[in-house]
C-alpha atoms as a PDB file:
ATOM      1  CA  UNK A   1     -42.793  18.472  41.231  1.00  0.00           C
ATOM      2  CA  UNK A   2     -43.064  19.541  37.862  1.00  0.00           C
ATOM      3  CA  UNK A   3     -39.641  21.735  38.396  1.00  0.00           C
ATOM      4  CA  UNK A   4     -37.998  18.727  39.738  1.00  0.00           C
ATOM      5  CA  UNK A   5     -39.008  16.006  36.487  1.00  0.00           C
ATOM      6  CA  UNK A   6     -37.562  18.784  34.467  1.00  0.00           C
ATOM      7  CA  UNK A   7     -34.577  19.359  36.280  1.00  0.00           C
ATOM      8  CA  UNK A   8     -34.344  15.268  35.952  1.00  0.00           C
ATOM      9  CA  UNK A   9     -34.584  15.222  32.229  1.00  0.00           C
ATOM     10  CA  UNK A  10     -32.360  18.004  31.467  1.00  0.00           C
ATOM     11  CA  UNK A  11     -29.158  16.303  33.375  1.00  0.00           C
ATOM     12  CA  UNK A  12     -30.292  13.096  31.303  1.00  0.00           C
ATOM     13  CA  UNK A  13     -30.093  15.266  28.098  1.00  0.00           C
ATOM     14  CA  UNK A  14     -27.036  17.054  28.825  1.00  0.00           C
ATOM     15  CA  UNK A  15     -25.551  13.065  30.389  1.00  0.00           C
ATOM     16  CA  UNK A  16     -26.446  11.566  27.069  1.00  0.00           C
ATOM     17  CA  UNK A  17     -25.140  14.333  24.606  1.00  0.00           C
ATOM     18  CA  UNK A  18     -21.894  14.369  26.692  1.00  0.00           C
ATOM     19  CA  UNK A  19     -21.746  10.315  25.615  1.00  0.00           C
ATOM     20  CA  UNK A  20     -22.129  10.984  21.767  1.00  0.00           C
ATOM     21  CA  UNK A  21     -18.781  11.490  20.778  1.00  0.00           C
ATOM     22  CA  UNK A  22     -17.328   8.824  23.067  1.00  0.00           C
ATOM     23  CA  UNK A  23     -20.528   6.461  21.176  1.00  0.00           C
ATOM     24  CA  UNK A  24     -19.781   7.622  18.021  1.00  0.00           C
ATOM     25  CA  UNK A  25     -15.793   6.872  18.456  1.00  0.00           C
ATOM     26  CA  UNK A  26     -16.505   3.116  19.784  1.00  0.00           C
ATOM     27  CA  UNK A  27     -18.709   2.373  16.263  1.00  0.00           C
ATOM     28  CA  UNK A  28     -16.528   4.273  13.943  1.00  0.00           C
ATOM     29  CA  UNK A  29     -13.202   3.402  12.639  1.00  0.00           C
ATOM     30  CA  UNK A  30     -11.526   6.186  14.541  1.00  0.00           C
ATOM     31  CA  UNK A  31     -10.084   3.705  17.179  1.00  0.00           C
ATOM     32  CA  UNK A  32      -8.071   2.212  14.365  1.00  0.00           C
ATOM     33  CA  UNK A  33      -6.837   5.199  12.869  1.00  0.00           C
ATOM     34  CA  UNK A  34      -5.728   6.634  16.251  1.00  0.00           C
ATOM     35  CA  UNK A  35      -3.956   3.222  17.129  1.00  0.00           C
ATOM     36  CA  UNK A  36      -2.444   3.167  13.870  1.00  0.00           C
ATOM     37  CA  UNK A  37      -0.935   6.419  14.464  1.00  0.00           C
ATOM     38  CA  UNK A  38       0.052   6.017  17.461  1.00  0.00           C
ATOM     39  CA  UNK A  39       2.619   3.142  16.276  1.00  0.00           C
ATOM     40  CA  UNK A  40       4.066   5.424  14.110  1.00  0.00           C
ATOM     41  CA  UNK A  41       4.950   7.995  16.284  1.00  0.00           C
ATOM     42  CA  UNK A  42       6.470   5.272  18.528  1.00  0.00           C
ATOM     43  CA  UNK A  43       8.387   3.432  16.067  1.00  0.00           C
ATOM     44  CA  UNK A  44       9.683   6.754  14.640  1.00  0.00           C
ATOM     45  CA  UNK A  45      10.849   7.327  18.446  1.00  0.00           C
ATOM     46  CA  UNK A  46       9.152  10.527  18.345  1.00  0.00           C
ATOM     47  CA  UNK A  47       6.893  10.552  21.309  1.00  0.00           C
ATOM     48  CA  UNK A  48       6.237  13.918  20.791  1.00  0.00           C
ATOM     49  CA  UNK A  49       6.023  14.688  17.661  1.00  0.00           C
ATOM     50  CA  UNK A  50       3.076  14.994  16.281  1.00  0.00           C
ATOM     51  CA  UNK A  51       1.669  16.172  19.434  1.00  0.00           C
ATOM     52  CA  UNK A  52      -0.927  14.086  20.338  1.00  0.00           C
ATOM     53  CA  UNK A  53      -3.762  16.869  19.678  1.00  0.00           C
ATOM     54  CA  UNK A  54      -2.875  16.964  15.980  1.00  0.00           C
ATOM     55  CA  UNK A  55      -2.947  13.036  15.890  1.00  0.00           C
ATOM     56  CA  UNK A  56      -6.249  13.105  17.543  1.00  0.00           C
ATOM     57  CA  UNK A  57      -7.271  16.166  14.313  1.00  0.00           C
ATOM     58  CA  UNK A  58      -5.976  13.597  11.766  1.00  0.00           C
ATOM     59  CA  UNK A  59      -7.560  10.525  13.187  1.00  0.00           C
ATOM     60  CA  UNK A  60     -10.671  12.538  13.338  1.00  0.00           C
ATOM     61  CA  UNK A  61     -10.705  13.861   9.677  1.00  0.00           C
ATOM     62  CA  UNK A  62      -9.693  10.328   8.204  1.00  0.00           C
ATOM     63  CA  UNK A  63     -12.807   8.810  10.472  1.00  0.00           C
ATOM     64  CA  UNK A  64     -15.159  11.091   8.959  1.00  0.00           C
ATOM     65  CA  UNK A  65     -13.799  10.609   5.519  1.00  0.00           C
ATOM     66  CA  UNK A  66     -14.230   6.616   6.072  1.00  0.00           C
ATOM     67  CA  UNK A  67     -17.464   7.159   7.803  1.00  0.00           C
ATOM     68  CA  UNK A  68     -19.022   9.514   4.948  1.00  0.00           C
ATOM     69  CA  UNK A  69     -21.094   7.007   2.933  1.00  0.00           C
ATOM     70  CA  UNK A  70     -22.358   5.568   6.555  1.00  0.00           C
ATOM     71  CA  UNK A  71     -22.999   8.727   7.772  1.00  0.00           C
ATOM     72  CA  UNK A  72     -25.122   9.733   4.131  1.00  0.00           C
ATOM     73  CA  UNK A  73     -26.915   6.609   4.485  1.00  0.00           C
ATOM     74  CA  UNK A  74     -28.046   7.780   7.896  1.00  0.00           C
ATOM     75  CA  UNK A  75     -28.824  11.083   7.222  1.00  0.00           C
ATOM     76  CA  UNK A  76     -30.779  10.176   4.290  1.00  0.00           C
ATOM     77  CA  UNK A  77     -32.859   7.372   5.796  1.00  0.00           C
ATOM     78  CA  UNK A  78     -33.253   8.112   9.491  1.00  0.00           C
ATOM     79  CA  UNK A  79     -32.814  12.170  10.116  1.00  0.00           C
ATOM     80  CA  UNK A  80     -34.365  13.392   6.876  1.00  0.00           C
ATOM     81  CA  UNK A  81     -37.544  11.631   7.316  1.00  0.00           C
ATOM     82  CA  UNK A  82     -37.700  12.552  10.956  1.00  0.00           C
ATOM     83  CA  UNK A  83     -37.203  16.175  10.156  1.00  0.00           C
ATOM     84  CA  UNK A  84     -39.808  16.057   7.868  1.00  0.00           C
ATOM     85  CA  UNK A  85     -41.910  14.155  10.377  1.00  0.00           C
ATOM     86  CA  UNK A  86     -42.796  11.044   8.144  1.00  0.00           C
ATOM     87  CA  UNK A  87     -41.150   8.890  10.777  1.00  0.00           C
ATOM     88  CA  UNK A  88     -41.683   8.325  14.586  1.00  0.00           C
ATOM     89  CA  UNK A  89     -38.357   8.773  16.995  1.00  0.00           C
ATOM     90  CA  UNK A  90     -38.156   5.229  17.310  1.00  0.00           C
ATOM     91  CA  UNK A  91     -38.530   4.523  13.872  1.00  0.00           C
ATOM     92  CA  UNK A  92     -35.357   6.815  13.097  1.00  0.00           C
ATOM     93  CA  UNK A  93     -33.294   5.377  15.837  1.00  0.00           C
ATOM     94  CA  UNK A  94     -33.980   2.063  13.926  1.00  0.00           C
ATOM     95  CA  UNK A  95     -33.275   3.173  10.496  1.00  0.00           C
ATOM     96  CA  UNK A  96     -30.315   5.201  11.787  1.00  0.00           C
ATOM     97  CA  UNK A  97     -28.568   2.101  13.365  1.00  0.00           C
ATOM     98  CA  UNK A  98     -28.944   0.178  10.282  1.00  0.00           C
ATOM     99  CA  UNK A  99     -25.998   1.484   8.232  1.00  0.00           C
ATOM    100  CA  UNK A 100     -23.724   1.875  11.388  1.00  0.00           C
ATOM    101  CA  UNK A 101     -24.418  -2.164  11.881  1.00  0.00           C
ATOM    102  CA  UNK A 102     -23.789  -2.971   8.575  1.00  0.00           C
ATOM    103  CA  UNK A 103     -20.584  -0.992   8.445  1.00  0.00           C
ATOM    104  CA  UNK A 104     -19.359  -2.681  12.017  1.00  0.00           C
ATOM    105  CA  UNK A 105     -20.365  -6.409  10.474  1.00  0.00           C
ATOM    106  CA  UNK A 106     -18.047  -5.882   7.413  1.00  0.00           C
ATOM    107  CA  UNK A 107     -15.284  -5.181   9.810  1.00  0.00           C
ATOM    108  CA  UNK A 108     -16.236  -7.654  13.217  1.00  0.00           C
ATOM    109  CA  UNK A 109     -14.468 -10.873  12.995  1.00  0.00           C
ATOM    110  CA  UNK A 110     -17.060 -13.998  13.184  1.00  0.00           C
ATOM    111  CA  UNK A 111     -14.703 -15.015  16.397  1.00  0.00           C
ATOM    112  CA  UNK A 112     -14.803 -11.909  18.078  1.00  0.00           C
ATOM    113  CA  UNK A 113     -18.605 -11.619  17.586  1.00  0.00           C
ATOM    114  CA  UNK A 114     -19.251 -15.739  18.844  1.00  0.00           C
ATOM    115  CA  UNK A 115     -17.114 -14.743  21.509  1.00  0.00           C
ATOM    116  CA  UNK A 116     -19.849 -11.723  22.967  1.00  0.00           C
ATOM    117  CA  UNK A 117     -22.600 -14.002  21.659  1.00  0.00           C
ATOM    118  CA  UNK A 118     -21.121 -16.637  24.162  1.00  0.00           C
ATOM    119  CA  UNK A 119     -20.387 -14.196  26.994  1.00  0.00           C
ATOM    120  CA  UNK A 120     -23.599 -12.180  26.686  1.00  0.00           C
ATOM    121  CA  UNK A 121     -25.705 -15.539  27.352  1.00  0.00           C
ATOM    122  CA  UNK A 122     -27.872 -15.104  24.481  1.00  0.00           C
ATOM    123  CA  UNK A 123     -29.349 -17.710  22.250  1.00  0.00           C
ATOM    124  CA  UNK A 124     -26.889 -17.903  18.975  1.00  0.00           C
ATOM    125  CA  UNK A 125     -28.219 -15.606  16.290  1.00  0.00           C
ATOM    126  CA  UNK A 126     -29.490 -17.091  13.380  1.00  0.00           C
ATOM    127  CA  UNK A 127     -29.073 -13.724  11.175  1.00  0.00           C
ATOM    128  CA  UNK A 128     -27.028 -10.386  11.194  1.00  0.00           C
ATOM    129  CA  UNK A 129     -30.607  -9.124  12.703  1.00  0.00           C
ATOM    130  CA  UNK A 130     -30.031 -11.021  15.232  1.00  0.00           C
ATOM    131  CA  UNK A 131     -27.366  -9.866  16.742  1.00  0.00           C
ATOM    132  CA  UNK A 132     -28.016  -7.186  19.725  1.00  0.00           C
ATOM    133  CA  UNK A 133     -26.065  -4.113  18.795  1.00  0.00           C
ATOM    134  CA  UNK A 134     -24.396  -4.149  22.562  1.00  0.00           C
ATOM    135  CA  UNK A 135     -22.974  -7.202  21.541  1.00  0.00           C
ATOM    136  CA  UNK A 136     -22.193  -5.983  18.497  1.00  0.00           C
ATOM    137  CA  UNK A 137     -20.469  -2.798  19.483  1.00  0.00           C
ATOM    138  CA  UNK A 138     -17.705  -5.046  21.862  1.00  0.00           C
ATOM    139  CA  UNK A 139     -17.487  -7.108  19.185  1.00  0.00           C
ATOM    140  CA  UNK A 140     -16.326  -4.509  16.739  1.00  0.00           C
ATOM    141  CA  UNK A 141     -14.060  -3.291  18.866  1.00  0.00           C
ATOM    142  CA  UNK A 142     -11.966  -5.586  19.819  1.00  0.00           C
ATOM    143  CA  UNK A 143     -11.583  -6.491  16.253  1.00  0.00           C
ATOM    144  CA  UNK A 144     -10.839  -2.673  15.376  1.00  0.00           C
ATOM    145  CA  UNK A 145      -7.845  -3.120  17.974  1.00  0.00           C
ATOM    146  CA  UNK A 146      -6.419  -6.087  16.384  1.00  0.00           C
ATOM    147  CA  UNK A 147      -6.584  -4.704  13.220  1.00  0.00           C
ATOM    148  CA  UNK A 148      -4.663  -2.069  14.326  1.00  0.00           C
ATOM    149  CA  UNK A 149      -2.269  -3.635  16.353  1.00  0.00           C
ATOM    150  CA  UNK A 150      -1.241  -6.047  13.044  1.00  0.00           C
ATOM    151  CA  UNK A 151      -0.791  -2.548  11.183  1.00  0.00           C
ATOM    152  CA  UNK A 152       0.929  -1.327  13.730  1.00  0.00           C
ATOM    153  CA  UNK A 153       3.432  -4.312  13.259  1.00  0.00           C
ATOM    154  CA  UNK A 154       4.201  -3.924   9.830  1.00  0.00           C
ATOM    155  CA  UNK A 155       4.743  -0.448  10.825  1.00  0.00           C
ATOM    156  CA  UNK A 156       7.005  -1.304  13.231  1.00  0.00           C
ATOM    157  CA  UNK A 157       8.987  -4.039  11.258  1.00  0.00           C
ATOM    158  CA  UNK A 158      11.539  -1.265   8.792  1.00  0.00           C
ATOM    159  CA  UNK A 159      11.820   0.907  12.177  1.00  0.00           C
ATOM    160  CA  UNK A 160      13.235  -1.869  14.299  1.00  0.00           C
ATOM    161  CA  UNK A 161      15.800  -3.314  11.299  1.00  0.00           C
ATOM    162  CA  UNK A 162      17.043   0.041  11.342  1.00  0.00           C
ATOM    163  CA  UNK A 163      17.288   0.353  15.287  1.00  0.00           C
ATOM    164  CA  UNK A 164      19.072  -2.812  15.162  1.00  0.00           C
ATOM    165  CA  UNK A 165      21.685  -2.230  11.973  1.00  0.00           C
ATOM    166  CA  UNK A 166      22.376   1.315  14.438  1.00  0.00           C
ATOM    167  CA  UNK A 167      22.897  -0.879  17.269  1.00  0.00           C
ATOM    168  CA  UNK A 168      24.491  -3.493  16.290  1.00  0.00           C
ATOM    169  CA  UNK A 169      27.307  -0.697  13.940  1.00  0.00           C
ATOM    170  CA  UNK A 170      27.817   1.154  17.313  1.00  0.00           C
ATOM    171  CA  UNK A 171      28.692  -2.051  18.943  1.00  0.00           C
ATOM    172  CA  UNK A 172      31.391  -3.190  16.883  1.00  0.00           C
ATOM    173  CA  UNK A 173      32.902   0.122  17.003  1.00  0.00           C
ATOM    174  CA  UNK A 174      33.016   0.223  20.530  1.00  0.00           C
ATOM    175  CA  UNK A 175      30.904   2.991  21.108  1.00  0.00           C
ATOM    176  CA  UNK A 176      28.938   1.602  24.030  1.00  0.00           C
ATOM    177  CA  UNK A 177      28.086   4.668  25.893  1.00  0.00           C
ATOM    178  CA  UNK A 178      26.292   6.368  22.909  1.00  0.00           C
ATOM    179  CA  UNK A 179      22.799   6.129  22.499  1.00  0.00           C
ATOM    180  CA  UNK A 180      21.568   4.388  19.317  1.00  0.00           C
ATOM    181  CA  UNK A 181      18.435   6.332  19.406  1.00  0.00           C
ATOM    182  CA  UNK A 182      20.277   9.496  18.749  1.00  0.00           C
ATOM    183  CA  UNK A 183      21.711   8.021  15.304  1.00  0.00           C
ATOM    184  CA  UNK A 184      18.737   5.715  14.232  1.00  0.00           C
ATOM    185  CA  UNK A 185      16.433   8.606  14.710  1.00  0.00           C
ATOM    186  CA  UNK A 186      17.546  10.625  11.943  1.00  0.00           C
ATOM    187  CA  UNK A 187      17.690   7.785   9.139  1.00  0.00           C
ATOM    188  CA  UNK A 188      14.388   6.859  10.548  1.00  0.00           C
ATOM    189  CA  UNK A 189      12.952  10.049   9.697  1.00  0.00           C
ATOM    190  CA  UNK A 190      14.659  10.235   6.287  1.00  0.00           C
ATOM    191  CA  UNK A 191      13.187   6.524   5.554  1.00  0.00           C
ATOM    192  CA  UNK A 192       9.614   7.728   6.638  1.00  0.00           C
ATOM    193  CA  UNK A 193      10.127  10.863   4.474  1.00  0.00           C
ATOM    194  CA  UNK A 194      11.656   9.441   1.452  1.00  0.00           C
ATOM    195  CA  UNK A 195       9.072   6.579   1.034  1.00  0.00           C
ATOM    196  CA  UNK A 196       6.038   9.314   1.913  1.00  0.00           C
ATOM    197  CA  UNK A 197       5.114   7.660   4.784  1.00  0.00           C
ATOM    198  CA  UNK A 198       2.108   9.387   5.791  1.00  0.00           C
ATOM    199  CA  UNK A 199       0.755   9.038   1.902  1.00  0.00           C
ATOM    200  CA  UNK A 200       1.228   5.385   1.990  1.00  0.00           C
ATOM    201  CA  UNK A 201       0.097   4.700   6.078  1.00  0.00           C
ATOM    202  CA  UNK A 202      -3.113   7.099   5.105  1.00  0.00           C
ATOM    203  CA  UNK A 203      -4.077   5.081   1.999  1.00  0.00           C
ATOM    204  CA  UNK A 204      -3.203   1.483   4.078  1.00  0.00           C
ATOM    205  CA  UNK A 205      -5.458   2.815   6.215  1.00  0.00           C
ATOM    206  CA  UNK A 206      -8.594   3.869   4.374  1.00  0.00           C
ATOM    207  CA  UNK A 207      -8.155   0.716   2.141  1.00  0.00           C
ATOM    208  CA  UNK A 208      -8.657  -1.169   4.893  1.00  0.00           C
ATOM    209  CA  UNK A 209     -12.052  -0.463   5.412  1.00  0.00           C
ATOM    210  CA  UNK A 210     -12.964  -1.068   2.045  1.00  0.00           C
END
């Protein structure tokens, strides 16, 4: 029997450590960065290039860079004292989720977070404490994604003037049968290149957090 409860609680370990990353991704800013990203490989019309493992690397990085005073504030508060066994377990899972909560509030719309409020049935919080972090977490990201996607726009805008000055050049000439994308694609490059795309996306990017 005693075989069996430990067989039980090892799956639930190894179930719940498997779900860390995936947790960690869904209250960190790492679904914007990614998203972000991802709009600028499409509107350079480079779907492969950067492959997506070294998008997933940089998104990665620039989340823990974000993340770094969240995750210090954790450390410091929550896993220190445990380690040194002045806290309880349940006393560091509270302190821990306290700068992770703070960092999704600055970044949750208000009507993203009445929305889950609303859905989830609950009584409408009269303070940030209380708000049930699995109402929060939704919350946060769903906001995360339309943060992105309006970056992503912006993003987009310079690629598609281009695209359509290409188009609409090849048109008038007559050249009908040739792909614009093979003649926008270069100058689209050279435009990302010249302005240092990836320094000014990068710092767009971590700004926005601030």
């Amino acid at each position: 029997m005693s075989g069996s409860t430990d067989a039980v609680q090892l799956l639930l370990l190894v179930g719940g450590v498997t779900l860390i990353p995936a947790l960690l991704f869904t209250v960190t800013g790492f679904t914007r960065i990614l998203v972000v990203l991802g709009f600028i490989r499409s509107g350079l019309g480079t779907p492969t290039a950067p492959p997506n493992q070294v998008l997933v690397g940089i998104a990665l990085f620039l989340t823990i860079f974000v993340m770094a005073p969240t995750f210090k504030a954790v450390k410091e508060d929550a896993i220190d004292p445990l380690r040194a066994e002045k806290i309880s377990e349940s006393q560091a899972f509270d302190r821990g989720q306290k700068p992770l909560r703070e960092f999704m509030f600055r970044q949750t719309r208000e009507k993203d977070l009445a929305l889950f409020v609303k859905l989830g049935d609950i009584e409408t919080p009269k303070t940030r404490q209380d708000v049930p972090t699995h109402v929060l977490i939704p919350a946060f990201i769903i906001s995360e994604l339309k943060t992105a996607f309006q970056i992503g726009f912006l993003i987009f805008l310079p690629f598609l003037v281009i695209d359509l000055v290409v188009s609409s050049t090849l048109m008038s000439m007559g050249m009908i049968m040739l792909p614009p994308i093979l003649i926008s694609l270069p100058f689209k490059i050279l435009l990302f290149v010249l302005v240092d795309g990836w320094n000014l996306v990068t710092r767009s990017l971590v700004e926005s957090f601030a």
